[in-house]
Each structure stands twice: as C-alpha cells, then as structure tokens.
Protein backbone atom coordinates (compact mmCIF):
# COMPACT_ATOMS: atom_id res chain seq x y z
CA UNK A 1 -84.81 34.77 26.08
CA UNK A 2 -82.25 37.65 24.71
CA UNK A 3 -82.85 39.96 27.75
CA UNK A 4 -81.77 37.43 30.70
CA UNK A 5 -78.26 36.18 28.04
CA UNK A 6 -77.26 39.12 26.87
CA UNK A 7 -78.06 43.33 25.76
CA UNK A 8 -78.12 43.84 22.38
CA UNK A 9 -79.02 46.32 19.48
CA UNK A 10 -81.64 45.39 16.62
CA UNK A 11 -78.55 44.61 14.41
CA UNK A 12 -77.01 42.24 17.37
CA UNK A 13 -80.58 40.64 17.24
CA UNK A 14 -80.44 40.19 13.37
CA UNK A 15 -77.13 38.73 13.48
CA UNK A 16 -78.40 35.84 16.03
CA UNK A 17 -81.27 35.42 14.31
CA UNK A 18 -79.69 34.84 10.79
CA UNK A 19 -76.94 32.55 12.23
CA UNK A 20 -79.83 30.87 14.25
CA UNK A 21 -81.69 30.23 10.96
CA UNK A 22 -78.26 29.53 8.91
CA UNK A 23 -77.65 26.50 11.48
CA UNK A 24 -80.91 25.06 11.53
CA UNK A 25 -81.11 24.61 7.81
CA UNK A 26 -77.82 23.58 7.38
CA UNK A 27 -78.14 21.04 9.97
CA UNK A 28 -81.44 20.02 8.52
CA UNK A 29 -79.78 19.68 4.73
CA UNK A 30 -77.75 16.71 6.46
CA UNK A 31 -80.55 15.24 8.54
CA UNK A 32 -78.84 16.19 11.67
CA UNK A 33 -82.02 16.45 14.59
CA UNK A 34 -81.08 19.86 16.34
CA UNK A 35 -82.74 21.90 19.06
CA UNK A 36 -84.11 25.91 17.14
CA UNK A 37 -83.85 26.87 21.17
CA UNK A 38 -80.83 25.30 21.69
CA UNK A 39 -79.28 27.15 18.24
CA UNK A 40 -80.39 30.58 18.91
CA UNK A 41 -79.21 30.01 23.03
CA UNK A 42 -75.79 29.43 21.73
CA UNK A 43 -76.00 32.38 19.33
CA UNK A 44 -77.04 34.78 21.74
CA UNK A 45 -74.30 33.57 24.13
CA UNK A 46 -72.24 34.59 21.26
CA UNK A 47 -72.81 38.28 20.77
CA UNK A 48 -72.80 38.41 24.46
CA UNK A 49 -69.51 36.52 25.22
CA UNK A 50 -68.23 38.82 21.65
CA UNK A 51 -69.56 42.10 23.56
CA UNK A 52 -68.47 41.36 26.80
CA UNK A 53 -72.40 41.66 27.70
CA UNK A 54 -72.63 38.07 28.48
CA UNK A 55 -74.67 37.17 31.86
CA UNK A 56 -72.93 34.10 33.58
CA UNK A 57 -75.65 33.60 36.05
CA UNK A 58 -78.17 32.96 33.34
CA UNK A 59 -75.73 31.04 30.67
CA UNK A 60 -74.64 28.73 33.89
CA UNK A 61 -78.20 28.22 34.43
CA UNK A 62 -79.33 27.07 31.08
CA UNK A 63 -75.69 25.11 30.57
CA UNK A 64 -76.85 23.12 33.73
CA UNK A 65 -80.27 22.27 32.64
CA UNK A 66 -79.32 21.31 29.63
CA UNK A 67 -76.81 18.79 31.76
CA UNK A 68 -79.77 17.63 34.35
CA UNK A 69 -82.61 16.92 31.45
CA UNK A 70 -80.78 14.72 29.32
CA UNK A 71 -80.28 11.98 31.86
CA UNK A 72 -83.71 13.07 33.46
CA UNK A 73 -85.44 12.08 30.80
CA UNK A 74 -83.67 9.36 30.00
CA UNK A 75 -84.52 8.13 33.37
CA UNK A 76 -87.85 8.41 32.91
CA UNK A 77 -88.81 7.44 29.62
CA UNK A 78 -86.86 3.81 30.69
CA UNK A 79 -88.85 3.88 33.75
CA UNK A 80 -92.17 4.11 31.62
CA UNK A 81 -90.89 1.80 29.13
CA UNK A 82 -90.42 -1.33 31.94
CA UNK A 83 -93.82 -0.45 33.32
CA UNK A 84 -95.54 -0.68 30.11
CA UNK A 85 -93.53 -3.37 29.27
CA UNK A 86 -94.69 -5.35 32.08
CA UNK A 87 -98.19 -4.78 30.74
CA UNK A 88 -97.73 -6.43 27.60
C-alpha cells in the first residue's frame, strides 16, 4: 500500500505505523468503530503530502472509492434486506 501513496525511509514507515496504531487504540478506548486500512491510508498520505512525495493519482483513487462504496453498499445490503424480507 506505501509504494503506490508515497516513498519513504524505514523511519517514515515507523512513524505511520506508530500513528496508525496510536489512532486505532485511541479510537477503540472510546468505542469509536474505525477502519486499521483506512487509519494507516490517511497516515501514509501524511508523510507523503509532509514530504512533498505524495502521489495524487493514487490518493484520488482511493479518496473516490472510499466515496462510491459507502452508498454501494448501502444500496445493496437494502436491496437484500427487501428481498429477504419478502421471504418472511
């Protein structure tokens, strides 16, 4: 995932990974339901927007899939919930 945001060093890497880590836990200490791949996407958008390494191709990619699969799948799982409704 690193190699299509961003270049990076093994400290870079480190740094994402401990704020990805950091944010998962902390979100988890309040109950808050959050996505690891999500987390550690946004960190390594980070480094790369903070080293000018950032690739806008691929961040514009994943920014727009996240934008399409939320309503995707909220299309679908209320499709499947009328059909098996129906069944009942």
């Amino acid at each position: 995932m690193s190699h299509g945001i961003t270049a990076m060093n093994h400290g870079q890497g480190f740094a994402s990974n401990l704020a990805t880590g950091f944010l998962v836990i902390l979100a988890s200490t309040f109950g808050l339901p959050v996505s690891t791949t999500h987390v550690s996407v946004g960190s390594l958008s980070g480094i790369g927007f903070a080293t000018g390494q950032a690739s806008p191709k691929t961040i514009a990619s994943i920014v727009l899939s996240w934008l399409v699969t939320l309503p995707i799948a909220a299309a679908i799982a209320g499709m499947a919930c009328l059909v098996i409704a129906r069944f009942e």
